[in-house]
PDB file of N, CA and C in Angstrom:
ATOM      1  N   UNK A   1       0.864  -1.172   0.000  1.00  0.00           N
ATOM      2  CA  UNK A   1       0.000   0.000   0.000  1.00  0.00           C
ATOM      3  C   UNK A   1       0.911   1.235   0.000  1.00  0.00           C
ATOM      4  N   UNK A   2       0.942   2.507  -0.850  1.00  0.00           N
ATOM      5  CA  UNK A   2       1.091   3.595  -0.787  1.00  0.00           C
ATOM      6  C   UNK A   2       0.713   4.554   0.084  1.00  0.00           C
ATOM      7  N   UNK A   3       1.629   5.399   0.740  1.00  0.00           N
ATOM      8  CA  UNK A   3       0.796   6.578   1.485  1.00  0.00           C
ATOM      9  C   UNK A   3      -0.110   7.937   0.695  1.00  0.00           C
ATOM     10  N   UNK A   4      -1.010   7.769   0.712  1.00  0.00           N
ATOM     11  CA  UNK A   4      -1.710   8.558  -0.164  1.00  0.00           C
ATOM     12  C   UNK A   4      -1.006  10.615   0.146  1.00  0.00           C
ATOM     13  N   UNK A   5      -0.261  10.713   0.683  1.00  0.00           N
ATOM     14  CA  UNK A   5       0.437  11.939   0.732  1.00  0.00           C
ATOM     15  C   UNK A   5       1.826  11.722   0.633  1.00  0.00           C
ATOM     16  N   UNK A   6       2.663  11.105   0.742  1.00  0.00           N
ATOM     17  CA  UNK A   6       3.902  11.037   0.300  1.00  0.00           C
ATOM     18  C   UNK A   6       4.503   9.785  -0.455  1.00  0.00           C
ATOM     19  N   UNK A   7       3.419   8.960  -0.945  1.00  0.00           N
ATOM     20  CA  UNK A   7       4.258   7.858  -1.304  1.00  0.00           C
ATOM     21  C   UNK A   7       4.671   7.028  -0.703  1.00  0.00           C
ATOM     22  N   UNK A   8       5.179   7.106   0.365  1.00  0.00           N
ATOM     23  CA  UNK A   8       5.685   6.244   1.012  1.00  0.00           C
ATOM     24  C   UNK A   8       5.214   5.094   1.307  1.00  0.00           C
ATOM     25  N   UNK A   9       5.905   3.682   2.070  1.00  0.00           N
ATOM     26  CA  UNK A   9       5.421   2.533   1.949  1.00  0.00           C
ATOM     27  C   UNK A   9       4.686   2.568   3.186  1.00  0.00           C
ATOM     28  N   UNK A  10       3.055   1.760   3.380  1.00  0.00           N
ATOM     29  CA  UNK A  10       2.542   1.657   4.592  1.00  0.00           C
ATOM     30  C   UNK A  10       2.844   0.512   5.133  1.00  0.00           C
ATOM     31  N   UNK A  11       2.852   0.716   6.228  1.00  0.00           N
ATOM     32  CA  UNK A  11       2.984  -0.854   6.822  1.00  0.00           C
ATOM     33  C   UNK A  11       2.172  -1.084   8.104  1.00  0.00           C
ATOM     34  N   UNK A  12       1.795  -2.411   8.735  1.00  0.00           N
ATOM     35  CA  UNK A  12       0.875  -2.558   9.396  1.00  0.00           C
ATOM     36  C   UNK A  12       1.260  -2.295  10.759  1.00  0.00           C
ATOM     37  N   UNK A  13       0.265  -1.237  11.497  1.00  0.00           N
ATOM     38  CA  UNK A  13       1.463  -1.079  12.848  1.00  0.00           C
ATOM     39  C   UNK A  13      -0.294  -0.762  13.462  1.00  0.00           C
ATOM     40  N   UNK A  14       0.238   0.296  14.395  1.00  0.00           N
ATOM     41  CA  UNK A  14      -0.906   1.012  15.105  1.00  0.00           C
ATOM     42  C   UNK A  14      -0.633   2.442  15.574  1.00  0.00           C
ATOM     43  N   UNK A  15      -1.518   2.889  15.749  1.00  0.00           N
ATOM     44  CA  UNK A  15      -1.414   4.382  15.617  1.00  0.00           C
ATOM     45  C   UNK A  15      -2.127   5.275  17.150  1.00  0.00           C
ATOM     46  N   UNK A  16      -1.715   6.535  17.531  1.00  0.00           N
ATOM     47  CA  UNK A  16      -2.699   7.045  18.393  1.00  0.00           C
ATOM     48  C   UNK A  16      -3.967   7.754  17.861  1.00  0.00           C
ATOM     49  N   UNK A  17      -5.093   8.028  18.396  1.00  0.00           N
ATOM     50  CA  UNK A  17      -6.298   8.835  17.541  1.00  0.00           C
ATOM     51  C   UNK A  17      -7.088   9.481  18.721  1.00  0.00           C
ATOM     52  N   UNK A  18      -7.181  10.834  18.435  1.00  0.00           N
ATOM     53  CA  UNK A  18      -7.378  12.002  19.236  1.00  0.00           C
ATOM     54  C   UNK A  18      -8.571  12.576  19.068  1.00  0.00           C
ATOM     55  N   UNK A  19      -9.225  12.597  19.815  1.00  0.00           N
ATOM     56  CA  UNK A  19     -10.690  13.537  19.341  1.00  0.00           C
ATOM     57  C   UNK A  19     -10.887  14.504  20.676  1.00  0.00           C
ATOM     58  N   UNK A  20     -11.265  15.836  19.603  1.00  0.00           N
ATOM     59  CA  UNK A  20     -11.893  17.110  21.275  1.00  0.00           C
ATOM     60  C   UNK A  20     -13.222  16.962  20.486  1.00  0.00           C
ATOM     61  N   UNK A  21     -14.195  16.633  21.459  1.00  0.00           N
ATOM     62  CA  UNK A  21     -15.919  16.618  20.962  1.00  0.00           C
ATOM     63  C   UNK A  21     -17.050  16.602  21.822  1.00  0.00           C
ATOM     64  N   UNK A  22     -18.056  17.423  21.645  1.00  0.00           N
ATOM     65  CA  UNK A  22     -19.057  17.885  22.863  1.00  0.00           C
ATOM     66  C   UNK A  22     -18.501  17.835  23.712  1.00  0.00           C
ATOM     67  N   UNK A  23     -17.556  18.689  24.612  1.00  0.00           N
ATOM     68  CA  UNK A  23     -17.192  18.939  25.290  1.00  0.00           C
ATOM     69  C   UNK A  23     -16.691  17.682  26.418  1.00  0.00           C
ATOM     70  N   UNK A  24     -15.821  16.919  25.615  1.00  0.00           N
ATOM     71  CA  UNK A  24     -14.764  15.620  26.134  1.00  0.00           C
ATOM     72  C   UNK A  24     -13.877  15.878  25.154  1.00  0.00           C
ATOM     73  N   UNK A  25     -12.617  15.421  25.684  1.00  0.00           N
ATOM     74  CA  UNK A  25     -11.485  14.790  24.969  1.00  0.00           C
ATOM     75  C   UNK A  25     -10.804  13.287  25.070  1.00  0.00           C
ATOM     76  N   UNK A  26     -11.032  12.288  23.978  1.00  0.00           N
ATOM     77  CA  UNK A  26     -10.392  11.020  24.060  1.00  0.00           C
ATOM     78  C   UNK A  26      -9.467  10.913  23.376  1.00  0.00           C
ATOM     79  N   UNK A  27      -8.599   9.779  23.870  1.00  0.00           N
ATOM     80  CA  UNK A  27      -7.057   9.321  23.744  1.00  0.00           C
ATOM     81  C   UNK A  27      -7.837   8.215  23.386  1.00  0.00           C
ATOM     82  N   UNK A  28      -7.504   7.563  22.403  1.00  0.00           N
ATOM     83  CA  UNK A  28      -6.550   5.632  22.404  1.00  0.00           C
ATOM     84  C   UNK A  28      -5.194   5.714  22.294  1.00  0.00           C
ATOM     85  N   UNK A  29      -4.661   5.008  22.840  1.00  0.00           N
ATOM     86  CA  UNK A  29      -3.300   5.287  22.295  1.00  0.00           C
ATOM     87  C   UNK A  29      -2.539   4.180  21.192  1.00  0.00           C
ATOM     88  N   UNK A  30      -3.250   3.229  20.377  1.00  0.00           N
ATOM     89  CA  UNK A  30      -2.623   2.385  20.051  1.00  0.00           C
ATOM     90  C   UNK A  30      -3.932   1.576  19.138  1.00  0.00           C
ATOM     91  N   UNK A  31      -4.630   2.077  18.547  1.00  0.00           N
ATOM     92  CA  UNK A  31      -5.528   1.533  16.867  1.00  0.00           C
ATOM     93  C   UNK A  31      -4.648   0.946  16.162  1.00  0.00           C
ATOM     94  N   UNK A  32      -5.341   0.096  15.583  1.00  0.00           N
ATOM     95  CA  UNK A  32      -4.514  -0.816  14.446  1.00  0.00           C
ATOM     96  C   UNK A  32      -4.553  -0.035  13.057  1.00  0.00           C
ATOM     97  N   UNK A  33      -3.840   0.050  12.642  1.00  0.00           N
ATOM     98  CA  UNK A  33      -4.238   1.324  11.490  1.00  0.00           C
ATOM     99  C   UNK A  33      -2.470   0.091  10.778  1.00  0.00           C
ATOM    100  N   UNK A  34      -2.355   1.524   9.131  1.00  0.00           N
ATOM    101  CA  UNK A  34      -1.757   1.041   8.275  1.00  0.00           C
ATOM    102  C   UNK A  34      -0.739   2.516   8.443  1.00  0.00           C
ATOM    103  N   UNK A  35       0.588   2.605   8.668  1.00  0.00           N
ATOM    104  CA  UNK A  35       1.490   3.769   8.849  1.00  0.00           C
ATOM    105  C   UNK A  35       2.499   3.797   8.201  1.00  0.00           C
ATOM    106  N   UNK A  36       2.525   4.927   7.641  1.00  0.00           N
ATOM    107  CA  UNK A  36       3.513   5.327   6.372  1.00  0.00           C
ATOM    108  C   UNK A  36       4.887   5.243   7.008  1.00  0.00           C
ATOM    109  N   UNK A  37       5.510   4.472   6.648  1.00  0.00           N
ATOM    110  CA  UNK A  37       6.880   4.238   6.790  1.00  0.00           C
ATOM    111  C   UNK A  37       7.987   5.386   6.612  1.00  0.00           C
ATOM    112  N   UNK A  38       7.324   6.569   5.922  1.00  0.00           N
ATOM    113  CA  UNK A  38       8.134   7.400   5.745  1.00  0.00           C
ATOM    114  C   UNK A  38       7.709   9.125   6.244  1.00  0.00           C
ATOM    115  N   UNK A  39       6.470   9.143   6.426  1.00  0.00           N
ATOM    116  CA  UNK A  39       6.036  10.613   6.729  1.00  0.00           C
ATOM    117  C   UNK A  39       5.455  10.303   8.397  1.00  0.00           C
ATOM    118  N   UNK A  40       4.810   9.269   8.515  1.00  0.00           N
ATOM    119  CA  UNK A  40       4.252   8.604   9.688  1.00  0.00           C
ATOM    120  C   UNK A  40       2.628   8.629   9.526  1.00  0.00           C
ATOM    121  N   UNK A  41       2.000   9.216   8.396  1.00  0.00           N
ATOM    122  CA  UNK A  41       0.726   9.441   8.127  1.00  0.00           C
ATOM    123  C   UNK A  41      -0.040   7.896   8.785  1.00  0.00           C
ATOM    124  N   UNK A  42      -1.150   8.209   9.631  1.00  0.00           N
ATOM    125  CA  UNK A  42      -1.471   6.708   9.546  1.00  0.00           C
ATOM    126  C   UNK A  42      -3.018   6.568   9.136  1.00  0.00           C
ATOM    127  N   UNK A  43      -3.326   5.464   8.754  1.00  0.00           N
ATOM    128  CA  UNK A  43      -5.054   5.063   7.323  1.00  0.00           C
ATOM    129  C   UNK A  43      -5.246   4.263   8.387  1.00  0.00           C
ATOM    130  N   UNK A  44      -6.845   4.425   9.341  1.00  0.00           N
ATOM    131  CA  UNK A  44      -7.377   3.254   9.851  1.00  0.00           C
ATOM    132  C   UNK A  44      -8.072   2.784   8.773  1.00  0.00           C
ATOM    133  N   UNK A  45      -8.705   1.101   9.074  1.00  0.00           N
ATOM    134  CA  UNK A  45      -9.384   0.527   8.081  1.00  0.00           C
ATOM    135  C   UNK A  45     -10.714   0.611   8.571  1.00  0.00           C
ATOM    136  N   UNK A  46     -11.791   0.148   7.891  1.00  0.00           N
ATOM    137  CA  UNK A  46     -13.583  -0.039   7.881  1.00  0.00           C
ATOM    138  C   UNK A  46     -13.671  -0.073   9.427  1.00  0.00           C
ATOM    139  N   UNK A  47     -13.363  -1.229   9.450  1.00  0.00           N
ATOM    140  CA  UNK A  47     -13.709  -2.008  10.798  1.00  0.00           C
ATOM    141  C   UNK A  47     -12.977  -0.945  11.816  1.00  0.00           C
ATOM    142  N   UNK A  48     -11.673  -0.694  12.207  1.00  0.00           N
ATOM    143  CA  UNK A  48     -11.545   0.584  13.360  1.00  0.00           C
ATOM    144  C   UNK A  48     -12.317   1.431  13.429  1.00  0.00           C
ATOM    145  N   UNK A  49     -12.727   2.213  12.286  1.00  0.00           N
ATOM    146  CA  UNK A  49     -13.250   3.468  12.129  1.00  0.00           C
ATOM    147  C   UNK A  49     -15.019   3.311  12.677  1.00  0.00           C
ATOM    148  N   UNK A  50     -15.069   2.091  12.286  1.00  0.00           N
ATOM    149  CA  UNK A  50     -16.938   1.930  12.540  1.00  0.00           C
ATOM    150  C   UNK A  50     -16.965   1.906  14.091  1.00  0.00           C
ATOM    151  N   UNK A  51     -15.746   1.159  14.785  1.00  0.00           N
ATOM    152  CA  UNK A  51     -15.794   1.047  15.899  1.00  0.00           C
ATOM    153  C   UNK A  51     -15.436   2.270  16.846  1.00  0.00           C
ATOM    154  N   UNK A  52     -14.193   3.158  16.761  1.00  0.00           N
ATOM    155  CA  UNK A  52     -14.244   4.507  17.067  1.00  0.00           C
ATOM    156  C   UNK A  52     -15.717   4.987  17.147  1.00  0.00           C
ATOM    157  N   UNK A  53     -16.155   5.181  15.678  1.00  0.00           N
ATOM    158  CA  UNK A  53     -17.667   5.670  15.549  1.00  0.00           C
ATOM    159  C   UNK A  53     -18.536   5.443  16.397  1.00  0.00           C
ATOM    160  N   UNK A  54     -18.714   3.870  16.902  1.00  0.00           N
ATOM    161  CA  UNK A  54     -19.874   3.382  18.039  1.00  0.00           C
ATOM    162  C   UNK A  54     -19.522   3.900  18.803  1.00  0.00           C
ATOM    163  N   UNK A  55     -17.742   3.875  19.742  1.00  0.00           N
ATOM    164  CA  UNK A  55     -17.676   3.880  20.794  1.00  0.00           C
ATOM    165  C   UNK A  55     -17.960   5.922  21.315  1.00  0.00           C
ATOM    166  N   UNK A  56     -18.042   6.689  20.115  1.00  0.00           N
ATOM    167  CA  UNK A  56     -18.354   7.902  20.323  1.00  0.00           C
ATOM    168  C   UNK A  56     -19.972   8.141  20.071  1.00  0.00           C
ATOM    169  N   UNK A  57     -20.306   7.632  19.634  1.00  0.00           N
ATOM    170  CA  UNK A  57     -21.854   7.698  19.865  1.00  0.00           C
ATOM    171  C   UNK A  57     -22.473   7.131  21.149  1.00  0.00           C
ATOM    172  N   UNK A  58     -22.004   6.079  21.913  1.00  0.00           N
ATOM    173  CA  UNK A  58     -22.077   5.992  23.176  1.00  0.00           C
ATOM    174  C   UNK A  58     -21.866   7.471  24.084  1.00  0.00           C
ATOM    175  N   UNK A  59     -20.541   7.713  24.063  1.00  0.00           N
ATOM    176  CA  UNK A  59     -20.061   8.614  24.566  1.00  0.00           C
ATOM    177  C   UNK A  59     -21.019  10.013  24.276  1.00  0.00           C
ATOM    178  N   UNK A  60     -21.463  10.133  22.944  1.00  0.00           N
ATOM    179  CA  UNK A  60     -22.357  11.594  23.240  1.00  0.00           C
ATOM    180  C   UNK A  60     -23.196  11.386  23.796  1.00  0.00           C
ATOM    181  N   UNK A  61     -24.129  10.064  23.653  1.00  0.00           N
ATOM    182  CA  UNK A  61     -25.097   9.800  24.596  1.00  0.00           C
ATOM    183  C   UNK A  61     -25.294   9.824  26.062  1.00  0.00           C
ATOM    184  N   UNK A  62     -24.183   9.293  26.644  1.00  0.00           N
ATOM    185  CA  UNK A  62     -23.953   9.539  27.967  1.00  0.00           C
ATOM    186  C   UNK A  62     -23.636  11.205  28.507  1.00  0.00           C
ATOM    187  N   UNK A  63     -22.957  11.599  27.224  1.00  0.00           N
ATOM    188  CA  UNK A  63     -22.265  13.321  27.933  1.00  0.00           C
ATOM    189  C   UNK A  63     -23.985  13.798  27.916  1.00  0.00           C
ATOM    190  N   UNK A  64     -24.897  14.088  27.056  1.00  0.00           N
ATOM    191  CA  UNK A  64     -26.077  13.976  26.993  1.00  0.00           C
ATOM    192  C   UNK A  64     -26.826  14.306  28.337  1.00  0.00           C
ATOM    193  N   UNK A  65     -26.271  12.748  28.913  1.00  0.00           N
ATOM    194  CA  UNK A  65     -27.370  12.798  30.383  1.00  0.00           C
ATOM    195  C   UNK A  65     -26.990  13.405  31.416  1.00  0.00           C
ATOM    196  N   UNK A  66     -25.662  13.456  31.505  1.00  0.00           N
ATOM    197  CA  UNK A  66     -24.746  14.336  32.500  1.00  0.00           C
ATOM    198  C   UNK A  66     -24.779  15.640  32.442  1.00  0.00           C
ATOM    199  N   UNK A  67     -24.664  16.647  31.086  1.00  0.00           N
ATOM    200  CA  UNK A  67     -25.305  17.494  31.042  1.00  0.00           C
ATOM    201  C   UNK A  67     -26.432  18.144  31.617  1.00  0.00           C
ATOM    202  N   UNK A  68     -27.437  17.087  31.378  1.00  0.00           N
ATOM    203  CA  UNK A  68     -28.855  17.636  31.530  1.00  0.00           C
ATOM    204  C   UNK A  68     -28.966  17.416  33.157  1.00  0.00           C
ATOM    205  N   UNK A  69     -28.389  16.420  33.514  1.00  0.00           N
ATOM    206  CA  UNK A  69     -28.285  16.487  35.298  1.00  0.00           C
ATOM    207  C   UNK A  69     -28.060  17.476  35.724  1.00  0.00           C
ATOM    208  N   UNK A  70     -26.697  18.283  35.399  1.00  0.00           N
ATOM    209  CA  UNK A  70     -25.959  19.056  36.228  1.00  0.00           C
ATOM    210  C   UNK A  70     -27.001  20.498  35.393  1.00  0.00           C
ATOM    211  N   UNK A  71     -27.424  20.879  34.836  1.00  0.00           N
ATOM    212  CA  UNK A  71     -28.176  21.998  34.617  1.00  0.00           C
ATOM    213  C   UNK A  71     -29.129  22.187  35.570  1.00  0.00           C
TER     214      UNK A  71
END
């Protein structure tokens, strides 16, 4: 696989992935992703990304109720 910004070769490693959103910030520190051997760019695949996705739709849901408590 190519790094779609530098060319470079990807290779299968894992990566960190950062989100600031409704007012939280999450860390993973270590997704399985595909990382450019040469720039460090890293491509998660289907399956990470769907799962990130759930595990933040949980998460707004819950910030949600906590919110509305503390108001």
């Amino acid at each position: 696989m190519e790094c779609l910004y530098c060319k470079g070769d990807m290779i299968k490693s894992s990566a960190p992935f950062n989100i600031d959103r409704n007012g939280y910030h999450i860390t993973w520190e270590s997704i399985p992703a595909w990382v450019c051997s040469q720039c460090g760019e890293a491509l998660f695949e289907d399956k990470e990304v769907k799962h990130i996705q759930k595990a933040l739709e949980k998460l707004d849901d819950e910030t949600k109720h906590l919110l509305l408590k503390s108001a």
